[in-house]
N, C-alpha and C. Protein backbone atom coordinates (compact mmCIF):
# COMPACT_ATOMS: atom_id res chain seq x y z
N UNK A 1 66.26 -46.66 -62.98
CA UNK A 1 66.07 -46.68 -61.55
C UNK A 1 65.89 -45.28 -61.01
N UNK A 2 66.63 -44.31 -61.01
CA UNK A 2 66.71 -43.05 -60.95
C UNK A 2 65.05 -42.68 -61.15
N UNK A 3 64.61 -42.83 -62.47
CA UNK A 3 63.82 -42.31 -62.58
C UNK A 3 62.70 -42.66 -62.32
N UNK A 4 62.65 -44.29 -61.44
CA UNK A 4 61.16 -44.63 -60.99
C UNK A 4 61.24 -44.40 -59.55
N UNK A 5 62.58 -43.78 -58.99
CA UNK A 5 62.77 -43.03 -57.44
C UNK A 5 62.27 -41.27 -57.76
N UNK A 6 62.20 -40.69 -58.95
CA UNK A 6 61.88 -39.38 -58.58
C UNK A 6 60.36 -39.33 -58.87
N UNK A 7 60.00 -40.66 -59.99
CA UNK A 7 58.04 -40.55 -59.48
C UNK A 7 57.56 -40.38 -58.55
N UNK A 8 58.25 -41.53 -57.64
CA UNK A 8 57.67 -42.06 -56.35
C UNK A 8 58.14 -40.67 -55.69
N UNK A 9 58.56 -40.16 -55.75
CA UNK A 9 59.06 -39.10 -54.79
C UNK A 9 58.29 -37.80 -55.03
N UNK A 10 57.62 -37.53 -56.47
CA UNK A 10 56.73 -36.68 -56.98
C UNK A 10 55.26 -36.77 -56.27
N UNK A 11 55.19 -38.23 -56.67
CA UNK A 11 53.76 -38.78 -55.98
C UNK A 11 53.12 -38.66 -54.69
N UNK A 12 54.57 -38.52 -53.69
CA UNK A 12 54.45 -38.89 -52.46
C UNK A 12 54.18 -37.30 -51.70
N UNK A 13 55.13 -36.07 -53.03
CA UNK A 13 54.55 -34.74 -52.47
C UNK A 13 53.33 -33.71 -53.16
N UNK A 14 52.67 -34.30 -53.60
CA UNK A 14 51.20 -33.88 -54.71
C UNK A 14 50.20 -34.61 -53.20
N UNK A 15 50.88 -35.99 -53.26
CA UNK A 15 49.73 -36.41 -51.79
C UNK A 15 49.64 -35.65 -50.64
N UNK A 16 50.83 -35.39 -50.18
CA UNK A 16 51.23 -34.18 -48.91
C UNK A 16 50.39 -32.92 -49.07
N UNK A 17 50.62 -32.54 -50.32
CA UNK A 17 49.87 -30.87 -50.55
C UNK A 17 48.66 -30.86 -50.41
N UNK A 18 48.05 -32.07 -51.38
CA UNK A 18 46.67 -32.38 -51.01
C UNK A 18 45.96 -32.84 -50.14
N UNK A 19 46.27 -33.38 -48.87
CA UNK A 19 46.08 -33.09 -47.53
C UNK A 19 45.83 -32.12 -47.13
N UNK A 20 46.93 -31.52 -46.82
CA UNK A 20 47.33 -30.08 -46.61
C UNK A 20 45.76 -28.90 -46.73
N UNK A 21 45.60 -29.30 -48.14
CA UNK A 21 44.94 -28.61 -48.42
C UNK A 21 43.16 -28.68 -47.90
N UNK A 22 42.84 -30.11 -47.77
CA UNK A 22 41.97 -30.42 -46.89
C UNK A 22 41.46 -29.84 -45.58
N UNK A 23 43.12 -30.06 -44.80
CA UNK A 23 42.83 -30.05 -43.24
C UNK A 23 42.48 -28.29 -43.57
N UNK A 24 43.15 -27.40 -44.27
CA UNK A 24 42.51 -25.62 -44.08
C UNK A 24 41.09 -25.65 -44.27
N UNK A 25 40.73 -26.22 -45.10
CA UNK A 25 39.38 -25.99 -45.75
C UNK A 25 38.55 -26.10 -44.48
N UNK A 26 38.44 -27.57 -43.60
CA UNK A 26 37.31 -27.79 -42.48
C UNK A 26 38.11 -27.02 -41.59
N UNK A 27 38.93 -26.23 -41.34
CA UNK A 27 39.33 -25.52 -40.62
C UNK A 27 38.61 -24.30 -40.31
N UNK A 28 38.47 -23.70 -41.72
CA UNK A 28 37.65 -22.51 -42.20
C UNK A 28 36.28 -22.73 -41.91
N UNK A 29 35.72 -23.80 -42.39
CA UNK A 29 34.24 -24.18 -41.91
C UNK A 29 34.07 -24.52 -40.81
N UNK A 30 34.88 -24.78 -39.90
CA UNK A 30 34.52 -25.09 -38.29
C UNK A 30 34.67 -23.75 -37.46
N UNK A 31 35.33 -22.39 -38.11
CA UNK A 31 35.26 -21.32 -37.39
C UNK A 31 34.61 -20.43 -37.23
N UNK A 32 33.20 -20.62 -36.45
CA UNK A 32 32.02 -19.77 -36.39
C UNK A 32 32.11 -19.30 -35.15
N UNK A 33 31.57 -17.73 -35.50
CA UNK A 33 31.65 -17.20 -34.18
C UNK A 33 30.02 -17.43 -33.41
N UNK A 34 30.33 -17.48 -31.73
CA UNK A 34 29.09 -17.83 -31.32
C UNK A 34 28.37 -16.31 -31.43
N UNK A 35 27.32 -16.87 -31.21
CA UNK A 35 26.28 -15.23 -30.94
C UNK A 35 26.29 -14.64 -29.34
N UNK A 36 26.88 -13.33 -29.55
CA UNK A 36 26.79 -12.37 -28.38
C UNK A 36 25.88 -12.52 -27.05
N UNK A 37 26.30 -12.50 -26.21
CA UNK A 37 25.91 -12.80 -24.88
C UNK A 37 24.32 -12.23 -24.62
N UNK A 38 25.02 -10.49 -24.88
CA UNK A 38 23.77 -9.70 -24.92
C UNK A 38 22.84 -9.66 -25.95
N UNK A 39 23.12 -10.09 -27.44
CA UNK A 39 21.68 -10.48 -27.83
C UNK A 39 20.24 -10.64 -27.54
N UNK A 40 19.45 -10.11 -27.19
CA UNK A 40 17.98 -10.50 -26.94
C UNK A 40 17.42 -11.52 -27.64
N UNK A 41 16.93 -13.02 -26.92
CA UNK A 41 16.07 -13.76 -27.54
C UNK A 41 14.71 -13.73 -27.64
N UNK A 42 14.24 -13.32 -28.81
CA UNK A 42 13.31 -12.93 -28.56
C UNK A 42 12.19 -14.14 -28.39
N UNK A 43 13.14 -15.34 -28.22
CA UNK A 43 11.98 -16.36 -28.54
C UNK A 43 12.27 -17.28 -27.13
N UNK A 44 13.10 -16.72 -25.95
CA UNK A 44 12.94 -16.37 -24.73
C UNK A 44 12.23 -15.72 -23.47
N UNK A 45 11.00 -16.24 -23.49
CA UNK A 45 10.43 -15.24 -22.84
C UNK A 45 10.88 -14.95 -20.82
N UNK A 46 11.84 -16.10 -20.83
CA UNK A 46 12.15 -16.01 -19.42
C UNK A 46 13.72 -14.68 -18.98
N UNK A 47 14.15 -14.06 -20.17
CA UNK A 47 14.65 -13.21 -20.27
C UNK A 47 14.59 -12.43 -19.40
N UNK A 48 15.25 -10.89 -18.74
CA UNK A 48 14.60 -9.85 -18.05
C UNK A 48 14.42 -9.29 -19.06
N UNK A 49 13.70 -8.31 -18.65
CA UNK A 49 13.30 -7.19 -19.73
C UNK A 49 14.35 -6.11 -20.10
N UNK A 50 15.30 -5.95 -19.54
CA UNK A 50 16.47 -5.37 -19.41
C UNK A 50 17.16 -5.41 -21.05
N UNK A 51 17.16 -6.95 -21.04
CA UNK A 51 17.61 -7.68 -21.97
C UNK A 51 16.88 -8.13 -22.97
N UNK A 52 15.72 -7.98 -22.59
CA UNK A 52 14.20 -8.34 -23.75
C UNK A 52 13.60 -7.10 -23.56
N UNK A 53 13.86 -6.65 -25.39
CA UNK A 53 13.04 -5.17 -25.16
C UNK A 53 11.22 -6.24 -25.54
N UNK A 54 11.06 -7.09 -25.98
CA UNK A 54 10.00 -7.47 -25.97
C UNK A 54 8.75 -7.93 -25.34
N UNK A 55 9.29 -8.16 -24.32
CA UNK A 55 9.11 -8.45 -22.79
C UNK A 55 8.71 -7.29 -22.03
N UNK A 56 7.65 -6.50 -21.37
CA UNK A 56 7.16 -6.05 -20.99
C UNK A 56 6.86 -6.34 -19.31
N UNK A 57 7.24 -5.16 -18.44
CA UNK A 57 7.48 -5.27 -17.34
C UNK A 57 6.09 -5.38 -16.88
N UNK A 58 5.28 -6.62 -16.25
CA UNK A 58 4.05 -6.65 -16.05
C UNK A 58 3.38 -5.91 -14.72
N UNK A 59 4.85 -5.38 -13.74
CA UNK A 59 4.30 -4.79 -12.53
C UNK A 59 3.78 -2.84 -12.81
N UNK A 60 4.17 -2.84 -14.37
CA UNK A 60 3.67 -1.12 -14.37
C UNK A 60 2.29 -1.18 -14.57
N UNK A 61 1.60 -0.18 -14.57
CA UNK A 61 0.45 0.19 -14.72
C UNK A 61 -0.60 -0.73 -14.01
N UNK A 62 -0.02 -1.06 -12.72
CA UNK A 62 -1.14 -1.85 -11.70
C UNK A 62 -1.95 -0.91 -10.96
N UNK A 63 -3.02 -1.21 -11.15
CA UNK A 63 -3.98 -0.15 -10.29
C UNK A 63 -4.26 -0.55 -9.05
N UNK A 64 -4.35 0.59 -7.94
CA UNK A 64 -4.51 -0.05 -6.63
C UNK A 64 -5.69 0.14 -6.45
N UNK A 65 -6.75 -0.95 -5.88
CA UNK A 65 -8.14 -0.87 -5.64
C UNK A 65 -8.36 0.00 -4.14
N UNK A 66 -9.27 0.87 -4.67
CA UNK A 66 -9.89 2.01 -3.33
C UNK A 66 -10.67 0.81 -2.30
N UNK A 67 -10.08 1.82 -1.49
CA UNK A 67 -10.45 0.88 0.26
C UNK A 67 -11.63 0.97 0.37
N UNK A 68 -12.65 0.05 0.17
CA UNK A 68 -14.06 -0.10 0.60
C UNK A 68 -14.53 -0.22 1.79
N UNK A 69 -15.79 -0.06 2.19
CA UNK A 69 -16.53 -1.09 3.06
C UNK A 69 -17.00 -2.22 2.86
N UNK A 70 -17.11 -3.06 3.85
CA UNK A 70 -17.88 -4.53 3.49
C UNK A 70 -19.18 -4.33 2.88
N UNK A 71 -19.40 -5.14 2.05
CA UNK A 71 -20.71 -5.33 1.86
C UNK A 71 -21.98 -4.95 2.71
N UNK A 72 -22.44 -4.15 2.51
CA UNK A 72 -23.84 -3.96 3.09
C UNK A 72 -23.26 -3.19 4.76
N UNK A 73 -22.30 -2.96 4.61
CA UNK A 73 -21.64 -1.91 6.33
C UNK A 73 -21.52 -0.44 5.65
N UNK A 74 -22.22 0.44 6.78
CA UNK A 74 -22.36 1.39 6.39
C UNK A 74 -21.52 2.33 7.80
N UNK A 75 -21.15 3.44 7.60
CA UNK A 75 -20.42 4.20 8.86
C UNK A 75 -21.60 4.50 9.95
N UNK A 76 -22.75 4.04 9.89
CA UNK A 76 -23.37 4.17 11.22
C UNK A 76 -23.31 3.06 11.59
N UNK A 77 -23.52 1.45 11.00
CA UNK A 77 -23.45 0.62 11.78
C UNK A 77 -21.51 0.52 12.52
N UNK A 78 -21.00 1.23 11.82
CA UNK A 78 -19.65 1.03 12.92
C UNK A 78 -19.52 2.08 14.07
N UNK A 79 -20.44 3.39 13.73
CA UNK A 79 -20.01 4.19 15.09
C UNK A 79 -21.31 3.16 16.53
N UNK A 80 -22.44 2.70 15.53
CA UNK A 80 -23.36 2.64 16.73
C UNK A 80 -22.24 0.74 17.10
N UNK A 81 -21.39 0.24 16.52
CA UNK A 81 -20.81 -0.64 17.07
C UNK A 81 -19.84 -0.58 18.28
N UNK A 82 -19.36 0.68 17.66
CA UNK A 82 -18.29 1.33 18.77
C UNK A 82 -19.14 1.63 20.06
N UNK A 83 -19.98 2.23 19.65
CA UNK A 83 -21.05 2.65 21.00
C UNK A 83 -21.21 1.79 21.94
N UNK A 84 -21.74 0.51 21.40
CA UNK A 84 -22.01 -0.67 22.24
C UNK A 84 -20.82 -1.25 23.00
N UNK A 85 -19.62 -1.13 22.02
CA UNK A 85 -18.55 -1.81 22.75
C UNK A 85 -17.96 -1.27 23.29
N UNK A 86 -17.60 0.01 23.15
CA UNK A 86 -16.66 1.01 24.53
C UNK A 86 -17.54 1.72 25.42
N UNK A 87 -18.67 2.19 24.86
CA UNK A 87 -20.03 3.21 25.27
C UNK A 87 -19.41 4.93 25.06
N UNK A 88 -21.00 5.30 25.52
CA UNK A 88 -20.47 6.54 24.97
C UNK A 88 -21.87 7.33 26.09
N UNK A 89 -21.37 8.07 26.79
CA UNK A 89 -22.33 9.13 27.94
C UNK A 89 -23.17 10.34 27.05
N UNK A 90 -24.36 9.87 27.28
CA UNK A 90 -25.54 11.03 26.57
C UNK A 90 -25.09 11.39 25.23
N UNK A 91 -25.03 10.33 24.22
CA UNK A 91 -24.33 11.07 23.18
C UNK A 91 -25.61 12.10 22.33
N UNK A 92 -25.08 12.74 21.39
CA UNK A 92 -25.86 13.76 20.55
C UNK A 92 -25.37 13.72 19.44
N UNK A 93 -26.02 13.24 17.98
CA UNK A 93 -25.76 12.86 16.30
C UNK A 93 -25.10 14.06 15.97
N UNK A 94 -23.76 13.88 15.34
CA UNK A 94 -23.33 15.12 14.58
C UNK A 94 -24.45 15.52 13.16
N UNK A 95 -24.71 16.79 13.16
CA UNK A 95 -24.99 17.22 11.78
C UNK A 95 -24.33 17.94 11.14
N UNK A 96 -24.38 18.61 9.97
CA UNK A 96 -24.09 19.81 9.01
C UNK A 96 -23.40 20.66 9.99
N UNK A 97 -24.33 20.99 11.33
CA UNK A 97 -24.02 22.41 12.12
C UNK A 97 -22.67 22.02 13.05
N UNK A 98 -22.87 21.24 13.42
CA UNK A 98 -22.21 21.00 14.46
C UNK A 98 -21.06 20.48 14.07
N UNK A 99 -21.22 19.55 12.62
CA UNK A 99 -19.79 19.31 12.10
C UNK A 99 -19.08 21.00 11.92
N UNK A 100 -19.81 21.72 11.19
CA UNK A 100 -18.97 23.33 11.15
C UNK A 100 -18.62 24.13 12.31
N UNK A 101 -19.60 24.13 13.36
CA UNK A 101 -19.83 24.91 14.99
C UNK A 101 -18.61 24.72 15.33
N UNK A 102 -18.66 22.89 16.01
CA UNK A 102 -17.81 22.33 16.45
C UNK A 102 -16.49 21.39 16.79
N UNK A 103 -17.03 21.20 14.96
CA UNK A 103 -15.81 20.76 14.86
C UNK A 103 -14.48 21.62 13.44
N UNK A 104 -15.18 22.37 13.34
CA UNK A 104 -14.89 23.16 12.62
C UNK A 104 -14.00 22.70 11.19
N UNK A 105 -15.35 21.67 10.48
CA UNK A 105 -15.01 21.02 9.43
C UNK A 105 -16.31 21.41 8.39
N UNK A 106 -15.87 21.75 7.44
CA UNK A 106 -16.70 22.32 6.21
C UNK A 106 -17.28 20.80 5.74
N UNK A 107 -18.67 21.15 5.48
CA UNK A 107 -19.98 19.95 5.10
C UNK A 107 -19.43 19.57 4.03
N UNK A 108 -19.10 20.38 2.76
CA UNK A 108 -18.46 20.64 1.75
C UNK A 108 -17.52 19.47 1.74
N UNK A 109 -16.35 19.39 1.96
CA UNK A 109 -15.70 18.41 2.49
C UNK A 109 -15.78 17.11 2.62
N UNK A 110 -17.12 16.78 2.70
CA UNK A 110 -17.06 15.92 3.50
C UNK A 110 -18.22 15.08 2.32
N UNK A 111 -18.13 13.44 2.09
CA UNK A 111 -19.13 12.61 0.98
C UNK A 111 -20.21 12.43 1.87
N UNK A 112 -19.50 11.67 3.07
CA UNK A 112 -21.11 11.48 3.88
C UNK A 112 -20.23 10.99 5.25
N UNK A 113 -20.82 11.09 6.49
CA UNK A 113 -20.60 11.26 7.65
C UNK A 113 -21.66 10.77 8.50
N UNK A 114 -21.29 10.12 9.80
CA UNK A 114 -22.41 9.56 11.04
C UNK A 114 -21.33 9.69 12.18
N UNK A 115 -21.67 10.25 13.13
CA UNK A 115 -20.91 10.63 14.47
C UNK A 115 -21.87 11.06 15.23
N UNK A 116 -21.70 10.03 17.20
CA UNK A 116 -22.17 11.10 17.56
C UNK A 116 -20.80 11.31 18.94
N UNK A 117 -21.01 12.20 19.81
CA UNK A 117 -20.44 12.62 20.60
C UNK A 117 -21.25 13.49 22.10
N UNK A 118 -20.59 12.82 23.18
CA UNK A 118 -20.86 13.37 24.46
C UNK A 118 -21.12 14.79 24.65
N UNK A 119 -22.44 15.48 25.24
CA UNK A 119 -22.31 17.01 25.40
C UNK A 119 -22.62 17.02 27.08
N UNK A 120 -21.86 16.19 27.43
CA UNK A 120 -21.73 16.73 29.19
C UNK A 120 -20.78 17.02 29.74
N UNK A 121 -20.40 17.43 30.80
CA UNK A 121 -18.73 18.05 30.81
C UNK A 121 -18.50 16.99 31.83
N UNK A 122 -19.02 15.83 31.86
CA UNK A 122 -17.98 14.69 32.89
C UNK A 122 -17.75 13.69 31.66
N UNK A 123 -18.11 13.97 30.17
CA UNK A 123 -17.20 12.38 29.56
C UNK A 123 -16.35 13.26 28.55
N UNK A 124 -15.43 12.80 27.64
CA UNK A 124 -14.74 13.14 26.67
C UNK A 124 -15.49 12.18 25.28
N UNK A 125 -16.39 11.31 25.56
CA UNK A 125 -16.78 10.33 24.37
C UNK A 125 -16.78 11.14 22.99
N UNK A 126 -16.50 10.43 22.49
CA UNK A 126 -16.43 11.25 20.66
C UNK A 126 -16.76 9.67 19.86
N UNK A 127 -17.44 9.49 18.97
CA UNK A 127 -17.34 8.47 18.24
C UNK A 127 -17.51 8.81 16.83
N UNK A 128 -16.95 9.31 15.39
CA UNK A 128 -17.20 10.05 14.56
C UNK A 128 -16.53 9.41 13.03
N UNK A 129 -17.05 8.70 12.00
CA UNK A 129 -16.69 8.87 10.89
C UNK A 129 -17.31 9.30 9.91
N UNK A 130 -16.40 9.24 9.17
CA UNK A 130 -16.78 10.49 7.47
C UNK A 130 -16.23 10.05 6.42
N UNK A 131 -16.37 10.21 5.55
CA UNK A 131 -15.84 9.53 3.97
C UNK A 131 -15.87 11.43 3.44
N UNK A 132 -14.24 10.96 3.49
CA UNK A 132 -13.77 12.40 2.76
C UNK A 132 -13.27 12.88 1.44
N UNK A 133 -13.75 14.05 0.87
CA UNK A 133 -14.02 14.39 -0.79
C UNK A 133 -12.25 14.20 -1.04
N UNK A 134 -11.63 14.07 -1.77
CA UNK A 134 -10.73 13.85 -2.69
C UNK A 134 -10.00 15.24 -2.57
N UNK A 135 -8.57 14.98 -1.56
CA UNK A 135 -7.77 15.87 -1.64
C UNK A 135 -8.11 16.92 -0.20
N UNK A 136 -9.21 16.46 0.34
CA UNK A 136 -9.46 17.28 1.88
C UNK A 136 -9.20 16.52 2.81
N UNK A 137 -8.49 15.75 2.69
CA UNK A 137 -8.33 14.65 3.55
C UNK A 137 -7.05 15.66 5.07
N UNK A 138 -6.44 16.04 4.85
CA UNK A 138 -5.62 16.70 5.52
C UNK A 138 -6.21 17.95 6.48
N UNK A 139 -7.12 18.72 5.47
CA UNK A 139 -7.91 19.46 6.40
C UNK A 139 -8.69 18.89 7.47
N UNK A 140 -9.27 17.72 6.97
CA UNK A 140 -10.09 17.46 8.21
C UNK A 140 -9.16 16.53 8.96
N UNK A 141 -8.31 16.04 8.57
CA UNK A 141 -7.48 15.13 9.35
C UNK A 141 -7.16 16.57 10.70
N UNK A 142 -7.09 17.58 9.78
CA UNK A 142 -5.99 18.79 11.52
C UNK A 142 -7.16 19.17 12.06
N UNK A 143 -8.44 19.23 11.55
CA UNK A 143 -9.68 19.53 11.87
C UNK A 143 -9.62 18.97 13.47
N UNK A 144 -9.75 17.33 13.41
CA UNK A 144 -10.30 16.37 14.32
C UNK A 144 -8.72 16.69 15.44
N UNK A 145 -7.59 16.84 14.65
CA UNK A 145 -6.41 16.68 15.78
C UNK A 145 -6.32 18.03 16.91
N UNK A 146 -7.07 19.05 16.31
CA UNK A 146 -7.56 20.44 17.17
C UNK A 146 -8.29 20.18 17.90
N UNK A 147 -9.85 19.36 17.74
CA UNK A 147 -10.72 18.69 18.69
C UNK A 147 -10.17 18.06 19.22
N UNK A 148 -9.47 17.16 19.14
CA UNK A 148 -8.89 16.43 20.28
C UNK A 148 -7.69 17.13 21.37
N UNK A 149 -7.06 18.18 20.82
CA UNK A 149 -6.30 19.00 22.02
C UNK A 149 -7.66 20.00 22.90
N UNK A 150 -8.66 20.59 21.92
CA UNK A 150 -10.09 21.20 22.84
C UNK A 150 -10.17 20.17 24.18
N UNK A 151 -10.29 19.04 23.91
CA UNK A 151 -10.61 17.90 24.82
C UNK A 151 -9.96 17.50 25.70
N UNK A 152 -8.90 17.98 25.44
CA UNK A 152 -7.51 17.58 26.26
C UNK A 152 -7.88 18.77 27.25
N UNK A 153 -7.73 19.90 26.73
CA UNK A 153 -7.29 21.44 27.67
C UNK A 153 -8.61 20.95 28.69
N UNK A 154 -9.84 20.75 27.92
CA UNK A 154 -11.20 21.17 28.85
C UNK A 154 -11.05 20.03 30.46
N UNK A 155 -9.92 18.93 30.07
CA UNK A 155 -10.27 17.76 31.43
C UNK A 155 -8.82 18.11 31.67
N UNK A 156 -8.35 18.92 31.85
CA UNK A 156 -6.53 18.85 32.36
C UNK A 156 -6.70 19.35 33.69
N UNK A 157 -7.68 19.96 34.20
CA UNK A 157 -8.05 20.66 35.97
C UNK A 157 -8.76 19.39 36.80
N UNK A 158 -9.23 17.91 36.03
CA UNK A 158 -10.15 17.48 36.77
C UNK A 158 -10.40 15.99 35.54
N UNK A 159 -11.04 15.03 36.29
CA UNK A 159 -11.28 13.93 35.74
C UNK A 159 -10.30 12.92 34.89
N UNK A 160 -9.27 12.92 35.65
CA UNK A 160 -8.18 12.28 34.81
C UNK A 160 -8.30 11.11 34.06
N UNK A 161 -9.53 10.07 34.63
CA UNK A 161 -9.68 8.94 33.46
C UNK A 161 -10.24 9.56 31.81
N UNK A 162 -10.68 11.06 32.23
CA UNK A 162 -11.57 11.42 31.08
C UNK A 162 -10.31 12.13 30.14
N UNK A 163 -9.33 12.42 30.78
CA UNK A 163 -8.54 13.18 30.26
C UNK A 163 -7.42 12.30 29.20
N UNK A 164 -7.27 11.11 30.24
CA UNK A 164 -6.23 10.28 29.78
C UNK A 164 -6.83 9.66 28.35
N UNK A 165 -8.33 9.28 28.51
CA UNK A 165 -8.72 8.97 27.24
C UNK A 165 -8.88 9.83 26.10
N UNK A 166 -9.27 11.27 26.43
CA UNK A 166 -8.61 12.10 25.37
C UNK A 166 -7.21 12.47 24.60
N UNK A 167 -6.16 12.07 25.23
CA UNK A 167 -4.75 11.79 25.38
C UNK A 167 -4.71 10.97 24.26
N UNK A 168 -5.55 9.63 24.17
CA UNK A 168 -5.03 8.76 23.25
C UNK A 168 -6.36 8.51 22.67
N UNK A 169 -6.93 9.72 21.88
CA UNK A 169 -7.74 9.81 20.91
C UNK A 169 -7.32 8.92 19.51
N UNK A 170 -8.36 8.45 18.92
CA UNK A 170 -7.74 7.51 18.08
C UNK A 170 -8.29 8.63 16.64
N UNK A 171 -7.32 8.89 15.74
CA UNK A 171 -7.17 9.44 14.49
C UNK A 171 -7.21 8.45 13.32
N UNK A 172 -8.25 7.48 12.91
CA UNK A 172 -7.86 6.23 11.62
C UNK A 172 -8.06 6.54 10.76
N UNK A 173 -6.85 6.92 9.95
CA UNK A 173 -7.56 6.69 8.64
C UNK A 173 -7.67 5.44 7.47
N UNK A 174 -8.54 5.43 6.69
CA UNK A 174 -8.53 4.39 6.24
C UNK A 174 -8.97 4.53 4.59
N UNK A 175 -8.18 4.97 3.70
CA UNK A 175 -8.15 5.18 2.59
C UNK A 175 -9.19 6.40 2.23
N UNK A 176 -10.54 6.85 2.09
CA UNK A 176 -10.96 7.65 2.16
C UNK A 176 -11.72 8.35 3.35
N UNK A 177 -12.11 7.13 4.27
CA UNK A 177 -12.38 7.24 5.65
C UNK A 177 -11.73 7.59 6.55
N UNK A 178 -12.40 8.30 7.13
CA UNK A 178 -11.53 8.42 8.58
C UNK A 178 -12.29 8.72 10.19
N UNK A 179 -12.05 8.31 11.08
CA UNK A 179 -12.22 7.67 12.21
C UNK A 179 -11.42 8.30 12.96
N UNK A 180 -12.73 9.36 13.93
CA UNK A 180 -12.52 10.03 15.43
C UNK A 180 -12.70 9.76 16.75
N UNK A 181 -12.12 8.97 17.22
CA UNK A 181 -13.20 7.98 18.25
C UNK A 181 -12.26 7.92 19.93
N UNK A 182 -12.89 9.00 20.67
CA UNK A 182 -12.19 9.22 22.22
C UNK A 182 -13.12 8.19 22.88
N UNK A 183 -13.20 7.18 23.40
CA UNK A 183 -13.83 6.40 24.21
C UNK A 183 -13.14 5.19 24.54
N UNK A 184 -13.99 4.11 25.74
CA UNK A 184 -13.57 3.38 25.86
C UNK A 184 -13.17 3.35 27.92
N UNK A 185 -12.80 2.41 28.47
CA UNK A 185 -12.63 2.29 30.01
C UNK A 185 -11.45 2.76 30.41
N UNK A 186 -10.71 3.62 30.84
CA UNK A 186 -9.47 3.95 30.76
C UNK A 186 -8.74 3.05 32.24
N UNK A 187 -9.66 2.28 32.94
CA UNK A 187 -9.46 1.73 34.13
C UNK A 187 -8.97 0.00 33.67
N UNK A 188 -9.59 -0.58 32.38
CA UNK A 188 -9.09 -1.65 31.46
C UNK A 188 -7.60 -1.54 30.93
N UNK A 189 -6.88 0.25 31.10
CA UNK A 189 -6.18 0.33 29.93
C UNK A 189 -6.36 0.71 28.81
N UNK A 190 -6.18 2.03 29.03
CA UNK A 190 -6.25 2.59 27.60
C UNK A 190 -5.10 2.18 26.18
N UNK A 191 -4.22 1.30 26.64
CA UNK A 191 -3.65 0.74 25.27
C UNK A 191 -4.64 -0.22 24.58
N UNK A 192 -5.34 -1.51 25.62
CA UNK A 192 -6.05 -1.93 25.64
C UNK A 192 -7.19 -1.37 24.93
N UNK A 193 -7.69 -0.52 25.12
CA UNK A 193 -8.95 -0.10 24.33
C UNK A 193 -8.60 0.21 23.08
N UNK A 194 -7.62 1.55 22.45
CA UNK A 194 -6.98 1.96 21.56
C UNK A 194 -6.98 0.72 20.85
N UNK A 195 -6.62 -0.61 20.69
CA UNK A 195 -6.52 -1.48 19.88
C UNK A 195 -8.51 -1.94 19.98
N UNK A 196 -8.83 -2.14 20.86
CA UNK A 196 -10.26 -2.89 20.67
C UNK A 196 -10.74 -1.56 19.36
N UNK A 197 -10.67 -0.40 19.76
CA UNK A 197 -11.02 0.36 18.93
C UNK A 197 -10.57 0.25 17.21
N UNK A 198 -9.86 0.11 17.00
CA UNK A 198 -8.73 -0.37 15.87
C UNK A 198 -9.45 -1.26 15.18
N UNK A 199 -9.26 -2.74 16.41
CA UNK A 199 -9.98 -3.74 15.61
C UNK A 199 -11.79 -3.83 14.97
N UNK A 200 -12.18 -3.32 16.11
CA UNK A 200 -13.71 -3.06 15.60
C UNK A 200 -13.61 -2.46 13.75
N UNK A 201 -13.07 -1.18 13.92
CA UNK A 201 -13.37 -0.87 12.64
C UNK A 201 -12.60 -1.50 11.38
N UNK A 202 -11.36 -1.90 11.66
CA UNK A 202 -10.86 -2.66 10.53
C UNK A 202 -11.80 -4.19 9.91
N UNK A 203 -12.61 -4.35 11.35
CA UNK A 203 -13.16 -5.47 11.11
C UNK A 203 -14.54 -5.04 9.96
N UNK A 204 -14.70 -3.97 9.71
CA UNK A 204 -15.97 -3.22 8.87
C UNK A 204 -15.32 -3.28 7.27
N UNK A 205 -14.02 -3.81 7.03
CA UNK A 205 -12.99 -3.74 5.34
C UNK A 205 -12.43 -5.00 5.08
C-alpha cells in the first residue's frame, strides 16, 4: 500500500513540473516587443516628412510664375485706356528724351515703355508705363515718386483740383511693370478714381 501511495504521489509531481514547464515556454514566445513609435514607415506615405526621410517636402522648389500681360495687351493699349476713361489735357508721348529730361529715368533701365503726359500748366495729367530691366526697379520706382512731388510743388499756389490729384498720384507696381498715372475728376472723388485707376490696369493681367 505504501508503495502504490508514493507512485501516485511521484506521478502527480513529474505532471506539475511539466506544466510548469509549458506555461514559461508560451510565455517567452508571447513577449515581443512592439516597434518604436518613431520608426519611419517607409511604406507610409501619409507620414510627415519629419518622420519620413523618404517623403519629400513637395512645397520646395516651387517656382513663382512672372506677372504677365494678357494676351495680345500691350502697355499702350492700357495707357490709351486710361486716357479714355479718366482723360488726359493736351497730352504729349514720352520718348528716350523726355523719359531722361524729365523724368529723370535712364532709357537704359527701362525694356520698353508708352506714356504720355500733360505739357500745360492748368492739368497735372501723367499717364505712364514701363516694363523695368531686372533689379532697377527701385530707381525708377524714386524716379516717378520725385515727379510726383515736382507736381505737387508746381499746383500748391493755385488749382487745387489739379493739385489734389497730384497728391494721390498712383505708383503700381506690378511685378515687372510699373504704372505712373496722375489723372482722373477730382470733383467724383479722388478715392473714387484712385481705385477706377487700379482696376483698369489690373484688368490688363
Amino acid at each position: 500500500m505504501k508503495k502504490l501511495f508514493a507512485l501516485v504521489l511521484a506521478m502527480a509531481l513529474s505532471f506539475t513540473a511539466l506544466t510548469g514547464c509549458g506555461r514559461n515556454n508560451n510565455d517567452k514566445n508571447n513577449n515581443t516587443t512592439p516597434p518604436s513609435a518613431t520608426t519611419p514607415d517607409k511604406e507610409n506615405p501619409n507620414m510627415p516628412p519629419e518622420n519620413n526621410p523618404d517623403k519629400k517636402d513637395e512645397t520646395l522648389g516651387e517656382k513663382v510664375e512672372d506677372v504677365v500681360l494678357s494676351a495680345g495687351a500691350t502697355l499702350e493699349d492700357i495707357v490709351v485706356k486710361l486716357g479714355e476713361e479718366m482723360g488726359i489735357a493736351m497730352p504729349q508721348k514720352l520718348d528716350d528724351e523726355t523719359l531722361k529730361d524729365v523724368f529723370n529715368i535712364d532709357p537704359a533701365d527701362i525694356e520698353e515703355y508708352y506714356g504720355e503726359y500733360s505739357v500745360v500748366n492748368t492739368s497735372s495729367d501723367h499717364i505712364i508705363a514701363v516694363k523695368v530691366k531686372e533689379g532697377r526697379m527701385d530707381d525708377v520706382k524714386k524716379a516717378f515718386e520725385e515727379r510726383r512731388d515736382s507736381v505737387v510743388k508746381d499746383f500748391e499756389q493755385y488749382l487745387p483740383d489739379q493739385l489734389e490729384k497730384a497728391k494721390n498720384a498712383s505708383i503700381i507696381e506690378k511685378g515687372p511693370y510699373l504704372f505712373f498715372v496722375i489723372a482722373g475728376d477730382a470733383e467724383k472723388g479722388i478715392d473714387k478714381e484712385v481705385t477706377r485707376i487700379k482696376e483698369i490696369i489690373e484688368g490688363y493681367f
